[in-house]
Protein backbone atom coordinates (compact mmCIF):
# COMPACT_ATOMS: atom_id res chain seq x y z
CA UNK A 1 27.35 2.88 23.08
CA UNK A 2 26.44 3.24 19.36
CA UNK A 3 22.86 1.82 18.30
CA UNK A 4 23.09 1.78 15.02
CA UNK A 5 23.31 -1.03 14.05
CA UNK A 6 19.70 -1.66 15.56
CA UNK A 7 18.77 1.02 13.38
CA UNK A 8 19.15 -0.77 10.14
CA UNK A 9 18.37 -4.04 11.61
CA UNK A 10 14.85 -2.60 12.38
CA UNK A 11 14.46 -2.41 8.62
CA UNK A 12 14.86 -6.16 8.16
CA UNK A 13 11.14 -6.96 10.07
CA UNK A 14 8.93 -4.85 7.33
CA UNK A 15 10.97 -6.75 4.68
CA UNK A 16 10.40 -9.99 5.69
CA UNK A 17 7.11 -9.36 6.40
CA UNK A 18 6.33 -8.53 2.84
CA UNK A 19 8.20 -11.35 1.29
CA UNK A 20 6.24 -14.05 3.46
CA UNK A 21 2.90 -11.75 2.44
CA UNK A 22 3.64 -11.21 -1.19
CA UNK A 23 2.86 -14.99 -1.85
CA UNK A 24 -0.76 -14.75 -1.16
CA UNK A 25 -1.48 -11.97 -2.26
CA UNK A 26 -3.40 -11.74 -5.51
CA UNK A 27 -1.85 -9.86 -8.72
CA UNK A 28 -3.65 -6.85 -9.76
CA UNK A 29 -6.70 -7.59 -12.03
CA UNK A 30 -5.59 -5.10 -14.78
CA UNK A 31 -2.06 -6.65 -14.89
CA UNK A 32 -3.76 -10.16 -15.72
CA UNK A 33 -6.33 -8.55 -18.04
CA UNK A 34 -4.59 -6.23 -19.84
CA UNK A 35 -0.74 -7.54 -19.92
CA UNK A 36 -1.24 -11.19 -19.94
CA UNK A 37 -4.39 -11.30 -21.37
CA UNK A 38 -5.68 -13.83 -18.75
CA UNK A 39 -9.49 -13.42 -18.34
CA UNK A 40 -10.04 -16.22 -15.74
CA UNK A 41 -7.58 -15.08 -13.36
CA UNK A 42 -8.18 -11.23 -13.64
CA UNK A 43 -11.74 -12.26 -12.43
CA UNK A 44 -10.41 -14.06 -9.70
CA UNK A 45 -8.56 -11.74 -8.83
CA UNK A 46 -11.57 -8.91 -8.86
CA UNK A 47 -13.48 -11.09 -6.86
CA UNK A 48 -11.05 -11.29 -3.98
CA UNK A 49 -10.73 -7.73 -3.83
CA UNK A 50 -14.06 -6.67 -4.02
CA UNK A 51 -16.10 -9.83 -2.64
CA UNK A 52 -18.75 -10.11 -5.16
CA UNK A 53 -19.17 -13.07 -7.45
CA UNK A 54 -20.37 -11.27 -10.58
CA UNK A 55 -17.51 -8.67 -11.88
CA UNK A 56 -18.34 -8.67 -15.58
CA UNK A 57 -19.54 -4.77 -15.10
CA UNK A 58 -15.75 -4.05 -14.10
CA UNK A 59 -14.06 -6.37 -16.17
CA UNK A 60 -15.99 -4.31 -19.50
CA UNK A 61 -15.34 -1.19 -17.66
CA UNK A 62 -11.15 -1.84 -17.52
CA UNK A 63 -11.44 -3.10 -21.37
CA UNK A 64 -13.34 -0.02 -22.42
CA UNK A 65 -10.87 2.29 -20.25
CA UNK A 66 -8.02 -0.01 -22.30
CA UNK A 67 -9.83 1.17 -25.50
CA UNK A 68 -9.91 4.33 -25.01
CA UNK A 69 -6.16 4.66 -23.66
CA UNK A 70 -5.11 2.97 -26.83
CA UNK A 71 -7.18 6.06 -28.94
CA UNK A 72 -5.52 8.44 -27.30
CA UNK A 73 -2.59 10.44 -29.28
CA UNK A 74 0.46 11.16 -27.94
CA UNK A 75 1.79 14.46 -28.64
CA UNK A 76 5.39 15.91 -28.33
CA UNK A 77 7.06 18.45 -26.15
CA UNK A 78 7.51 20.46 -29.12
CA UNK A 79 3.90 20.33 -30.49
CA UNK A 80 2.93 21.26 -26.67
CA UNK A 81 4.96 24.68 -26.87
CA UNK A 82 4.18 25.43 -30.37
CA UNK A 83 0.08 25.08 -29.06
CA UNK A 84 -0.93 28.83 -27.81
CA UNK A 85 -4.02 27.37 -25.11
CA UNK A 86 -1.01 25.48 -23.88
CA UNK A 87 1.90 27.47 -23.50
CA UNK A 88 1.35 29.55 -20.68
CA UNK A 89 0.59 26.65 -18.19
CA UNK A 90 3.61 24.65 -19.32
CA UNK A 91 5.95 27.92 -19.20
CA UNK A 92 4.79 28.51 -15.56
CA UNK A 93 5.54 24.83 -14.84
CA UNK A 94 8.42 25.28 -15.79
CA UNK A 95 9.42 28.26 -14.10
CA UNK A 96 8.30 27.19 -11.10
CA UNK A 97 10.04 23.51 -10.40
CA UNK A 98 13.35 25.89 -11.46
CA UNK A 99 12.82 27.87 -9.03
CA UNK A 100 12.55 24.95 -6.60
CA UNK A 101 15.69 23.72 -7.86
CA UNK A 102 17.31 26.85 -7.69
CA UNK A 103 16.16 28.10 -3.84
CA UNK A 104 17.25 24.63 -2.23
CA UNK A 105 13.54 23.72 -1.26
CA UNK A 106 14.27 19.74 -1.67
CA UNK A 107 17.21 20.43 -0.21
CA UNK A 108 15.61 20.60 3.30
């Protein structure tokens, strides 16, 4: 006798567990600050997680983090190789995930 189809029925209990969870669950404090620019609710939300009524320290440190993610400069693939301090790390990078790819590794 074949089981399985209890097999991927078993999957069904984790996912309704998470859909009747997910409700109450709180959205992540740097979604609400940073996405939708909600400042009442991100605090909310830090004060669930971490229990403490006064989060002003780590709502200034996610808006200074924002700040300096938003100074940061993006740089190219090309402008990586064409750096020389660079190069070598990237090239070996490289080398090595083809070499993955090439003796099967993910494969097993």
């Amino acid at each position: 006798e074949s089981r399985w189809p209890f097999l991927f029925g078993a999957i069904i209990v984790p996912s309704l567990t998470q859909v009747v969870i997910l409700p109450f669950l709180p959205e992540s404090p740097r979604y609400l600050l940073l996405e939708k620019h909600n400042r009442s609710k991100a605090e909310k939300a830090f004060q669930k997680f971490l229990g403490k009524d006064d989060v002003s320290h780590e709502i200034e440190e996610v808006l200074a983090e924002s700040r300096v993610q938003r100074n940061t400069q993006l740089v190219s693939v090309v402008q990586l190789l064409r750096t020389r301090a660079v190069r070598w790390q990237i090239m070996t990078v490289v080398v090595t995930m083809g070499c993955y790819q090439l003796c099967g590794l993910n494969a097993v």
